[in-house]
PDB file of N, CA and C in Angstrom:
ATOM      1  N   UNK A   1       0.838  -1.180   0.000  1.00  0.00           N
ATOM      2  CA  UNK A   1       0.000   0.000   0.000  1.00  0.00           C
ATOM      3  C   UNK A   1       0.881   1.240   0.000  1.00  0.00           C
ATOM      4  N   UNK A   2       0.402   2.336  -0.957  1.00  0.00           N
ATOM      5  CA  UNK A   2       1.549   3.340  -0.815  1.00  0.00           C
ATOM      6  C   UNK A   2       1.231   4.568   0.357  1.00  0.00           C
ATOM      7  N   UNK A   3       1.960   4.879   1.161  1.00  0.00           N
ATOM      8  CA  UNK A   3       1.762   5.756   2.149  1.00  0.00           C
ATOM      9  C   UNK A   3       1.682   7.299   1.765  1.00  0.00           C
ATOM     10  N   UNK A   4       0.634   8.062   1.879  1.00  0.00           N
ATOM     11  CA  UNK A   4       1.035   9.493   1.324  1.00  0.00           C
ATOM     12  C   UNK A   4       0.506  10.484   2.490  1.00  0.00           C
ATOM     13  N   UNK A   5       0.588  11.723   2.312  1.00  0.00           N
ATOM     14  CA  UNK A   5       0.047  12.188   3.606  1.00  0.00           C
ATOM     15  C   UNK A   5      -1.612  12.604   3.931  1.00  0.00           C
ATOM     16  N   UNK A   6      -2.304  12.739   2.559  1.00  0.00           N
ATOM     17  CA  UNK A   6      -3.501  12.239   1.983  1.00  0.00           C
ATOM     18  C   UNK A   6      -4.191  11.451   3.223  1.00  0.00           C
ATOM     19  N   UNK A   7      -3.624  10.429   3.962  1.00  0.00           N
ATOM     20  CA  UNK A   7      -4.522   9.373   4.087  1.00  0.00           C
ATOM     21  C   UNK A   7      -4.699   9.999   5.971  1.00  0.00           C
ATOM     22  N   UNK A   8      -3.795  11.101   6.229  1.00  0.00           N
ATOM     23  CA  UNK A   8      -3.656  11.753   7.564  1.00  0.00           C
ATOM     24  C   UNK A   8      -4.789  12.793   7.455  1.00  0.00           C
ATOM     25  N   UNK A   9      -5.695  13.207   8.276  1.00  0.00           N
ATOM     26  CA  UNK A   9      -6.456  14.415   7.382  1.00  0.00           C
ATOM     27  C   UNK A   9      -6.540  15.324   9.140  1.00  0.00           C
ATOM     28  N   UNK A  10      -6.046  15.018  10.272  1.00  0.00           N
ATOM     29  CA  UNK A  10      -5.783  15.660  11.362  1.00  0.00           C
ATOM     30  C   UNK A  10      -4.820  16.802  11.695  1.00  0.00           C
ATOM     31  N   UNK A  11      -4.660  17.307  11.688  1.00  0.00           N
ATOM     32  CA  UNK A  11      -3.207  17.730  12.298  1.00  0.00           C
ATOM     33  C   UNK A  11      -3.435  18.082  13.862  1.00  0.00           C
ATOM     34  N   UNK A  12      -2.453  17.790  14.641  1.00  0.00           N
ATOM     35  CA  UNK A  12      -1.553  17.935  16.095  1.00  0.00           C
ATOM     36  C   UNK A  12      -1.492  19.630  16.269  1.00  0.00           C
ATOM     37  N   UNK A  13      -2.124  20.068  16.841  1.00  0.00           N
ATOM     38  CA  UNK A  13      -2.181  21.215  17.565  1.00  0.00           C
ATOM     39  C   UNK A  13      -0.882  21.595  18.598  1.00  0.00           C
ATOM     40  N   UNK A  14       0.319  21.604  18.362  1.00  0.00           N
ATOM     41  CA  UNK A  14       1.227  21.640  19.345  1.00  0.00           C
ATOM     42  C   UNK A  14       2.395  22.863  18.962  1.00  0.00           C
ATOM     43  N   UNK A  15       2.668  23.741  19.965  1.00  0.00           N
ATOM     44  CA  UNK A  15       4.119  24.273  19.802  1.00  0.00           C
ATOM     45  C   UNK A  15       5.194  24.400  19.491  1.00  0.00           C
ATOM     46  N   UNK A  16       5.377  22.559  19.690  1.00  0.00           N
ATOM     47  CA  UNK A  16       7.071  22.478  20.039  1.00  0.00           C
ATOM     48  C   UNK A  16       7.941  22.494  19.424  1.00  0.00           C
ATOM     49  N   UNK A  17       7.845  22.469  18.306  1.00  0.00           N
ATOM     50  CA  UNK A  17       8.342  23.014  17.356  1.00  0.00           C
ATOM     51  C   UNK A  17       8.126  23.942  15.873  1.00  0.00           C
ATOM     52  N   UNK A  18       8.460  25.161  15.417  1.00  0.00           N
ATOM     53  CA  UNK A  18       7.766  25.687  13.925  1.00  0.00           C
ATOM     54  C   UNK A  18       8.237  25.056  13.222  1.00  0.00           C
ATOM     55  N   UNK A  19       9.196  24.260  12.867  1.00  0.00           N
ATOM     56  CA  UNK A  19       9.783  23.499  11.573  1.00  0.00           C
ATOM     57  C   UNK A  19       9.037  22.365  11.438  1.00  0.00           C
ATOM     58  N   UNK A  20       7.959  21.743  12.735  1.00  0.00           N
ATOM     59  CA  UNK A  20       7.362  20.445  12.202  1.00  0.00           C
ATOM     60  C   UNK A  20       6.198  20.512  12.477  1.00  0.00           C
ATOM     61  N   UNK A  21       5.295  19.850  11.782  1.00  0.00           N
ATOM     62  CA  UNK A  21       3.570  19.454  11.728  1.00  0.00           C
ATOM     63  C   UNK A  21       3.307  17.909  11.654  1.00  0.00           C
ATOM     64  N   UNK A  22       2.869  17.841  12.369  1.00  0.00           N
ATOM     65  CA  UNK A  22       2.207  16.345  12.510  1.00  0.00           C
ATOM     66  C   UNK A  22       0.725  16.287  12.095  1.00  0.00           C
ATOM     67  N   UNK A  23       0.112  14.929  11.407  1.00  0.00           N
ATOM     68  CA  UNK A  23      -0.936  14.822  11.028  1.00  0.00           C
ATOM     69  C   UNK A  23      -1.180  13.500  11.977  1.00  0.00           C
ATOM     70  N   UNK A  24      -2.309  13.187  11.927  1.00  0.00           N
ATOM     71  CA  UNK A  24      -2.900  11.702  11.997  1.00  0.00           C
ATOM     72  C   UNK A  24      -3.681  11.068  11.778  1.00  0.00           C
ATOM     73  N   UNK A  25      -4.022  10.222  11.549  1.00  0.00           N
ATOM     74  CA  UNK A  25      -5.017   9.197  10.636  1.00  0.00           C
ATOM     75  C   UNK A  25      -6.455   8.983  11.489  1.00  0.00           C
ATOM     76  N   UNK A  26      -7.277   8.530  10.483  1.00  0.00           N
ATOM     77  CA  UNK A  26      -8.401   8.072  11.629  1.00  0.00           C
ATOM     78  C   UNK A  26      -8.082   6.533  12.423  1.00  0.00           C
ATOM     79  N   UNK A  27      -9.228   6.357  12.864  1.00  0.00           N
ATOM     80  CA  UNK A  27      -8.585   5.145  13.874  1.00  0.00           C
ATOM     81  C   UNK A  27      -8.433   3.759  12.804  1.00  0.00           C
ATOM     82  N   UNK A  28      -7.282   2.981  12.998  1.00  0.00           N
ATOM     83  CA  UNK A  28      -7.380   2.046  12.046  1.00  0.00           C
ATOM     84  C   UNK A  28      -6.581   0.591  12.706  1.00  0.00           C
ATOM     85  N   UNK A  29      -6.684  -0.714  12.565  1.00  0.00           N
ATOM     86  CA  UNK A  29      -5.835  -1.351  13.575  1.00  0.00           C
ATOM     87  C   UNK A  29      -4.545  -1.639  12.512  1.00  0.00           C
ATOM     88  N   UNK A  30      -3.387  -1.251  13.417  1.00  0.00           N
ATOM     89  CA  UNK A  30      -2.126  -1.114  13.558  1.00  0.00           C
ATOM     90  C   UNK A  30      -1.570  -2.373  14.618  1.00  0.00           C
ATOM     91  N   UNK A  31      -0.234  -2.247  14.372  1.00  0.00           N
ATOM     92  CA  UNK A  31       0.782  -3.558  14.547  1.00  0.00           C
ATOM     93  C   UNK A  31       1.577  -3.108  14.866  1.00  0.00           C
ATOM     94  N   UNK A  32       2.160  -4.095  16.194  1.00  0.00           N
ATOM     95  CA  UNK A  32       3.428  -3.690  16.712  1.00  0.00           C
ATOM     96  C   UNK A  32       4.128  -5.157  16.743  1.00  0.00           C
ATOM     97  N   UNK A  33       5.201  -4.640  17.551  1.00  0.00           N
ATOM     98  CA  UNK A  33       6.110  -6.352  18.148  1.00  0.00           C
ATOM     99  C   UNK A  33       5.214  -6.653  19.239  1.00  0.00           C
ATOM    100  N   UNK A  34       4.392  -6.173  19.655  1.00  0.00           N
ATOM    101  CA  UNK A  34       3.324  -6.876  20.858  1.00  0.00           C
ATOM    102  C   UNK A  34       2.235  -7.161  20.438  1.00  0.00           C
ATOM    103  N   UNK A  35       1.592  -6.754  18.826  1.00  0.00           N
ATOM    104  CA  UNK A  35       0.345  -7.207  18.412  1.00  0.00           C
ATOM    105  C   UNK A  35      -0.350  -6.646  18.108  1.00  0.00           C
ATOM    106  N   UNK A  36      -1.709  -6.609  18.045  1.00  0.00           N
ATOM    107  CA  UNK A  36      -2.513  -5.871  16.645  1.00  0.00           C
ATOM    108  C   UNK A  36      -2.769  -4.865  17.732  1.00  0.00           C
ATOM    109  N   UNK A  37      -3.324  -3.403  17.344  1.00  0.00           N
ATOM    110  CA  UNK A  37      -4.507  -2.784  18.321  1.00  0.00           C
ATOM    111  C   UNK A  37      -5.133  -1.180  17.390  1.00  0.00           C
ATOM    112  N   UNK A  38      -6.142  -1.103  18.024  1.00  0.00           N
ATOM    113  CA  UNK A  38      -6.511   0.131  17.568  1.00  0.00           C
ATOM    114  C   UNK A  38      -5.879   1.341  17.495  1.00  0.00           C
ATOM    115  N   UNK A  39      -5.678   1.975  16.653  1.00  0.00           N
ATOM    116  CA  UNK A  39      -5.174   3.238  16.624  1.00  0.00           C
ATOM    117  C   UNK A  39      -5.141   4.159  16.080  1.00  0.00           C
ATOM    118  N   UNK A  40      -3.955   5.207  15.650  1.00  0.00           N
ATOM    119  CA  UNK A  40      -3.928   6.286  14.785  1.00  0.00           C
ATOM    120  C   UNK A  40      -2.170   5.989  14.400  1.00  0.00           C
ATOM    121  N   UNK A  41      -2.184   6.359  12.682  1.00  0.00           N
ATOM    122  CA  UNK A  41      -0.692   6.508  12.133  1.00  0.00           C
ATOM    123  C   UNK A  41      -0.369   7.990  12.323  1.00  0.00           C
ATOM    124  N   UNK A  42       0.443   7.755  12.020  1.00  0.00           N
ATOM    125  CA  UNK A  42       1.067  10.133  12.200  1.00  0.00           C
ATOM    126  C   UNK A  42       1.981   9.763  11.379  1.00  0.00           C
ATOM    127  N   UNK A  43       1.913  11.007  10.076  1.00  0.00           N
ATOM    128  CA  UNK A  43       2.818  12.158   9.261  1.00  0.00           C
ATOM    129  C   UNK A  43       3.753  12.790   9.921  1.00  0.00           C
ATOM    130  N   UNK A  44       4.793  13.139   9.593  1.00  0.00           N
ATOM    131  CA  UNK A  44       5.567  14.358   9.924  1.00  0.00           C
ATOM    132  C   UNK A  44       5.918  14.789   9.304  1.00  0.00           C
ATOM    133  N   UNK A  45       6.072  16.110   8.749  1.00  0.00           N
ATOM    134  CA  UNK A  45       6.344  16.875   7.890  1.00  0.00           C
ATOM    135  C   UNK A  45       7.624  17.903   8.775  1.00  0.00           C
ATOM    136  N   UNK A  46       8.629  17.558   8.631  1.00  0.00           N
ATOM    137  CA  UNK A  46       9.666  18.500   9.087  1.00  0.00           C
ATOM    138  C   UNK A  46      10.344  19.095   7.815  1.00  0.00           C
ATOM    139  N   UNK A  47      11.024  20.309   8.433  1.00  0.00           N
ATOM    140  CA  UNK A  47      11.661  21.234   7.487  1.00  0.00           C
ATOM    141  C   UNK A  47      13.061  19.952   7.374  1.00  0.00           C
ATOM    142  N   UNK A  48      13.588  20.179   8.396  1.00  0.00           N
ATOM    143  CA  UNK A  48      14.767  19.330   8.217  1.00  0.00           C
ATOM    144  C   UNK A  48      14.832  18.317   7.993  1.00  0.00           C
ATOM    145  N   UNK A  49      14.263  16.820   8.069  1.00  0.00           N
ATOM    146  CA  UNK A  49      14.200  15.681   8.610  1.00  0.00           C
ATOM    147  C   UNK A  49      13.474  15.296   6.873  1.00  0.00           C
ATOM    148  N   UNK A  50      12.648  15.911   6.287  1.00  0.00           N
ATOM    149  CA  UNK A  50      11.701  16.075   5.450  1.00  0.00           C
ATOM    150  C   UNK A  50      10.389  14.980   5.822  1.00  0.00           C
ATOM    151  N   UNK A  51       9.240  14.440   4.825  1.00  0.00           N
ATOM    152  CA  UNK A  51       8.079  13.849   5.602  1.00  0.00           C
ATOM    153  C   UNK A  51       8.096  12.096   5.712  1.00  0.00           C
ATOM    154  N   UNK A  52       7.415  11.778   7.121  1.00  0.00           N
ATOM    155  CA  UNK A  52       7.922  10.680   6.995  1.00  0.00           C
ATOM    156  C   UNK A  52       6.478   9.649   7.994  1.00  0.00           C
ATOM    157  N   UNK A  53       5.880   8.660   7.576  1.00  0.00           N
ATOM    158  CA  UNK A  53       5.061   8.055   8.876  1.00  0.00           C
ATOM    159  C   UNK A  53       5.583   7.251   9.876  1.00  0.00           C
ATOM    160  N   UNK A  54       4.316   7.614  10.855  1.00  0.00           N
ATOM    161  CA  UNK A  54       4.945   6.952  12.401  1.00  0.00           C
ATOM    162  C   UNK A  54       4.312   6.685  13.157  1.00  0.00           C
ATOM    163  N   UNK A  55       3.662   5.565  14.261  1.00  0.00           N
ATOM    164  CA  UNK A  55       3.143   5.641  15.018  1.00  0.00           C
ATOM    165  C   UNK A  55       2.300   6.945  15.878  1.00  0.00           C
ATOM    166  N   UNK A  56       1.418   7.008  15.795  1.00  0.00           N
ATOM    167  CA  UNK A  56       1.052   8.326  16.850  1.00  0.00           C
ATOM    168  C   UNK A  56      -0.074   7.876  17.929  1.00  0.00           C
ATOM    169  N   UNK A  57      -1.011   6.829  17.785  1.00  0.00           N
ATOM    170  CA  UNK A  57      -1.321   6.708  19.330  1.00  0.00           C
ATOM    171  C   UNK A  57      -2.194   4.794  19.241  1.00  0.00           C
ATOM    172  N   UNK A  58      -2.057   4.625  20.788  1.00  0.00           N
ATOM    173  CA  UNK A  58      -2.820   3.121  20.518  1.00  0.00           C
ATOM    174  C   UNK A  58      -3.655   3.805  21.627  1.00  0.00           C
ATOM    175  N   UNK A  59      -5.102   3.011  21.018  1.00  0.00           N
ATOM    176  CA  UNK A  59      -6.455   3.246  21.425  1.00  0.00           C
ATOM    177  C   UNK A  59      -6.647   2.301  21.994  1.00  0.00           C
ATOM    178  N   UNK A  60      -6.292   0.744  22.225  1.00  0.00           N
ATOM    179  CA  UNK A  60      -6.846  -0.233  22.758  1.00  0.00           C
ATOM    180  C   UNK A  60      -5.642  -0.867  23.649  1.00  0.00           C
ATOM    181  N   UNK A  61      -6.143  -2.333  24.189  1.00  0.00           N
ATOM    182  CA  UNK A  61      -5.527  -3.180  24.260  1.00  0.00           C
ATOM    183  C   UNK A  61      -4.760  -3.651  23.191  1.00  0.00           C
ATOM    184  N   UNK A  62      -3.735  -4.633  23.333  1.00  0.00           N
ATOM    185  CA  UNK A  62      -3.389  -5.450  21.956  1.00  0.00           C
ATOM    186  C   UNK A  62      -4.006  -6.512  22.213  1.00  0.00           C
ATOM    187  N   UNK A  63      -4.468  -7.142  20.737  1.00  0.00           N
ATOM    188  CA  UNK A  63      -5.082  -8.039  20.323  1.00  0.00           C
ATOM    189  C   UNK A  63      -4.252  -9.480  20.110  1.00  0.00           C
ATOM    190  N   UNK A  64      -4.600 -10.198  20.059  1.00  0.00           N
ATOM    191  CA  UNK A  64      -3.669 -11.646  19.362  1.00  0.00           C
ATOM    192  C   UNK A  64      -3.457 -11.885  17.462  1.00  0.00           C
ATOM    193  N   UNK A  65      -4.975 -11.236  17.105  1.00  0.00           N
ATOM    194  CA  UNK A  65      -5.113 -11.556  16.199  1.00  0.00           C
ATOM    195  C   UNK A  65      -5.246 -10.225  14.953  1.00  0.00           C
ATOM    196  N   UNK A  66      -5.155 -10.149  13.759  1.00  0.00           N
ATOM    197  CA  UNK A  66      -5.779  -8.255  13.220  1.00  0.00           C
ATOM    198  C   UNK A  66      -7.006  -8.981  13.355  1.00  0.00           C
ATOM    199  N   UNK A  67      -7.763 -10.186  12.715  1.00  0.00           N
ATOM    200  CA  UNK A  67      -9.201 -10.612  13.066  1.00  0.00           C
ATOM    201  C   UNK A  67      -9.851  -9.741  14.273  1.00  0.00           C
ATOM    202  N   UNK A  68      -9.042 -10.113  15.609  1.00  0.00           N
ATOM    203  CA  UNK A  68      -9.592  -9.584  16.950  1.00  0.00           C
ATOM    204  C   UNK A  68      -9.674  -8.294  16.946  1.00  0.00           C
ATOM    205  N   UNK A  69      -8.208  -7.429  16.876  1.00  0.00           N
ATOM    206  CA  UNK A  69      -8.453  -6.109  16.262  1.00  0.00           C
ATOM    207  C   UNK A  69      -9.595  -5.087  15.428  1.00  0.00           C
ATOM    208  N   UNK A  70      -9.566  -5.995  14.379  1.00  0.00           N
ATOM    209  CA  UNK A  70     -10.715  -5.507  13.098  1.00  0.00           C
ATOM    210  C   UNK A  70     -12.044  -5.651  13.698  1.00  0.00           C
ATOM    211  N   UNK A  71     -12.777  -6.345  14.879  1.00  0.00           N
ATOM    212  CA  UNK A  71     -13.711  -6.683  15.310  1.00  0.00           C
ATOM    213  C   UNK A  71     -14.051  -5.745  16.190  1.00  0.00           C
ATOM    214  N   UNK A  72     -13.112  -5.409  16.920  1.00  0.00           N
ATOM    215  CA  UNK A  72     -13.060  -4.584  18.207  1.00  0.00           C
ATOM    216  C   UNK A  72     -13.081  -3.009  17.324  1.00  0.00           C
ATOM    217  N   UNK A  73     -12.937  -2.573  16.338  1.00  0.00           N
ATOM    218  CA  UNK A  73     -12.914  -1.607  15.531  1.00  0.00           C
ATOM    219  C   UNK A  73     -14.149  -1.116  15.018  1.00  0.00           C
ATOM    220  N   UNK A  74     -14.606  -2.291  14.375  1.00  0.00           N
ATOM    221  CA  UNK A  74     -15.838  -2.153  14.071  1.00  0.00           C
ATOM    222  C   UNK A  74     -16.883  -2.095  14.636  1.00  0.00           C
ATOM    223  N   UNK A  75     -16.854  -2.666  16.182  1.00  0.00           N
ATOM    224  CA  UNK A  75     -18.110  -2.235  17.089  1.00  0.00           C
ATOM    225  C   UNK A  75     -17.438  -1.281  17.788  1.00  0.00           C
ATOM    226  N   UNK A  76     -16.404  -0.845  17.870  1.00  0.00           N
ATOM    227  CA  UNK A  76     -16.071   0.365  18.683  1.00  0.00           C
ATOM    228  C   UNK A  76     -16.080  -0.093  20.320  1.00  0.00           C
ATOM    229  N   UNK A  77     -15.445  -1.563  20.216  1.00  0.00           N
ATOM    230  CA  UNK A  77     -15.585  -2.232  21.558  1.00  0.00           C
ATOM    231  C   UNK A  77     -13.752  -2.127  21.796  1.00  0.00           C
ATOM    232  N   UNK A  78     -13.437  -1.126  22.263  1.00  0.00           N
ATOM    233  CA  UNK A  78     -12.157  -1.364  22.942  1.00  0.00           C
ATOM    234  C   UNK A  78     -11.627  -0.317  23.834  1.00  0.00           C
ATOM    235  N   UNK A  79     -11.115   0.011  24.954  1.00  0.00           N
ATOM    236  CA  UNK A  79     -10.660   0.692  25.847  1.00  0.00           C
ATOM    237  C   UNK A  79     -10.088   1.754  25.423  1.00  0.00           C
ATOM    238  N   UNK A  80     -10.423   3.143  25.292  1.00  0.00           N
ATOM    239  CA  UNK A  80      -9.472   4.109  24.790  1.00  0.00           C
ATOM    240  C   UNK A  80      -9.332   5.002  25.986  1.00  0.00           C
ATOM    241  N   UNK A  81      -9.559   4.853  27.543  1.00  0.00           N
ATOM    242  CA  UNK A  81      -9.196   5.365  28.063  1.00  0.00           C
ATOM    243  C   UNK A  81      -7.948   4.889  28.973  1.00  0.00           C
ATOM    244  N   UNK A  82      -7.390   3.841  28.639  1.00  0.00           N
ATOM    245  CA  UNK A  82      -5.984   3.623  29.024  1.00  0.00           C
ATOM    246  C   UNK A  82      -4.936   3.595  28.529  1.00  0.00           C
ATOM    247  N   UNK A  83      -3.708   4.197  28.854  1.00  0.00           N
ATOM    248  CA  UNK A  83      -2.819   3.993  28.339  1.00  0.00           C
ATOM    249  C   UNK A  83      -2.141   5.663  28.208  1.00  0.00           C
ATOM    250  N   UNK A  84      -1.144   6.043  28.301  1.00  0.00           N
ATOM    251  CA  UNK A  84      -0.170   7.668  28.639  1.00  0.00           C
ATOM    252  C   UNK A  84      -0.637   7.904  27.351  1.00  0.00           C
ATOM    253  N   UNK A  85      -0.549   7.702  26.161  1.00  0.00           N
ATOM    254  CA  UNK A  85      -1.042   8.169  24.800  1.00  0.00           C
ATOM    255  C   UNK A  85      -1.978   8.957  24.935  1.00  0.00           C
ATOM    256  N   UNK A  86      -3.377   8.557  25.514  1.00  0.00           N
ATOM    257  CA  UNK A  86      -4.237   9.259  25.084  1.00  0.00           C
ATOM    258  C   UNK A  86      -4.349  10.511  26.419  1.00  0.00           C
ATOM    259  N   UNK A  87      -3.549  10.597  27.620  1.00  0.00           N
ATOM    260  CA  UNK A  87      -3.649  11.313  28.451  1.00  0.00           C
ATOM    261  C   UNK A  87      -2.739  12.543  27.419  1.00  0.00           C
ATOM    262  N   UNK A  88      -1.665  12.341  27.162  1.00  0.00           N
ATOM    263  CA  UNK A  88      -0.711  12.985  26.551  1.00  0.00           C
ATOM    264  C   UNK A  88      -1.703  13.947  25.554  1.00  0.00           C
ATOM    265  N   UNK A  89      -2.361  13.020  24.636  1.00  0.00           N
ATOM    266  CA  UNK A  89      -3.592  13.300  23.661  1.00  0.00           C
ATOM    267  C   UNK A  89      -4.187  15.060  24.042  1.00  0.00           C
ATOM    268  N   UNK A  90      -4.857  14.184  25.303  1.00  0.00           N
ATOM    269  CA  UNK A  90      -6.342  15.240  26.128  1.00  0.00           C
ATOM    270  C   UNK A  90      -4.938  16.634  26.292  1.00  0.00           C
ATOM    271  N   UNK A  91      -3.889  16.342  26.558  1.00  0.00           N
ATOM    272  CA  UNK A  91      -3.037  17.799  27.705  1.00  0.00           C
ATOM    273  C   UNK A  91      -3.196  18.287  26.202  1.00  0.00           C
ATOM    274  N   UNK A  92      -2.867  18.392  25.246  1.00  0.00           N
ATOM    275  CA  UNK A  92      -2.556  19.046  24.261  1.00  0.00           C
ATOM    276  C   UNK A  92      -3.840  19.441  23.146  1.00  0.00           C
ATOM    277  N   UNK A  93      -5.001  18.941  23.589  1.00  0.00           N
ATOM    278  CA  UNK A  93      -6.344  19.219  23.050  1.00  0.00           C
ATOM    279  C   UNK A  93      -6.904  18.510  21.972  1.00  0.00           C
ATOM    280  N   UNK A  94      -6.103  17.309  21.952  1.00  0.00           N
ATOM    281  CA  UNK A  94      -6.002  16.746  20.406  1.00  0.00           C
ATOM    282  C   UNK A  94      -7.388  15.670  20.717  1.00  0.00           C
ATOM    283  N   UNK A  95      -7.473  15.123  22.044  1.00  0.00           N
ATOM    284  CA  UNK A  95      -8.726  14.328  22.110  1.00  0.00           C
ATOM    285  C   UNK A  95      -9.487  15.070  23.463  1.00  0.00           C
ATOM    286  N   UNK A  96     -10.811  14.964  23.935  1.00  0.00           N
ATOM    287  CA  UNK A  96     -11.689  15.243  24.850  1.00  0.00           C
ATOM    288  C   UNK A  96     -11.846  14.827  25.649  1.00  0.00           C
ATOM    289  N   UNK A  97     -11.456  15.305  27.024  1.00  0.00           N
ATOM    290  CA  UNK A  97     -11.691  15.517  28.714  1.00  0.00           C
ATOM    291  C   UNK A  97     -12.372  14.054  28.706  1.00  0.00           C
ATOM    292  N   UNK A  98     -11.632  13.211  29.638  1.00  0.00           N
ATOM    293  CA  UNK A  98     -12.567  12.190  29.495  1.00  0.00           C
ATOM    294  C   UNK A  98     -14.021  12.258  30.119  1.00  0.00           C
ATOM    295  N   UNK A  99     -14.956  11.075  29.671  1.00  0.00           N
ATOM    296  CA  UNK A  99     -16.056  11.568  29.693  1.00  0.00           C
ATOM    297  C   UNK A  99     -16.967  12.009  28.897  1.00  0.00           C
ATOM    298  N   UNK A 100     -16.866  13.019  28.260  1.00  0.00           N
ATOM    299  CA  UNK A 100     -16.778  13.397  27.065  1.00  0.00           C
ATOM    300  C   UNK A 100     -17.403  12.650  25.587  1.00  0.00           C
TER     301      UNK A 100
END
């Protein structure tokens, strides 16, 4: 599949730097070395570094399977209030006060 920045349609509301912008994807299940789980990809667009994708947040548990993943996606059955990601998320305004 070819990666473009097209497929990011968010951008990261943050300071910390003017040379870079981050985008991120809608929620989609993603893969790690620990296993499938819900999430978001991220763009970066740096001046220096130039653009490149990357992990930007896990929404769930990990799964065993993408089957289990893809399931838990589609009913919108998975934990998105655990995990430093999405606290990190809320400080910077990018997701909503939990609750919400």
């Amino acid at each position: 599949m070819e990666v473009n920045r097209m497929q990011y349609p968010h951008e990261v509301k943050t300071n910390s730097d003017p040379d870079e912008k981050i985008y991120y994807s809608d929620l989609q299940v993603c893969q790690s070395g620990a296993g499938y789980y819900v999430g978001r990809m991220g763009w970066v667009v740096d001046k220096k570094l130039g653009e490149y994708p990357e992990p930007y947040s896990r929404e769930s548990e990990y799964y065993p399977t993408r089957e289990a993943a893809e399931q838990a996606l589609k009913a919108r059955n998975f934990d998105r209030e655990s995990g430093v990601e999405n606290e990190f998320a809320r400080s910077i305004g990018n997701l909503p006060p939990k609750g919400e």
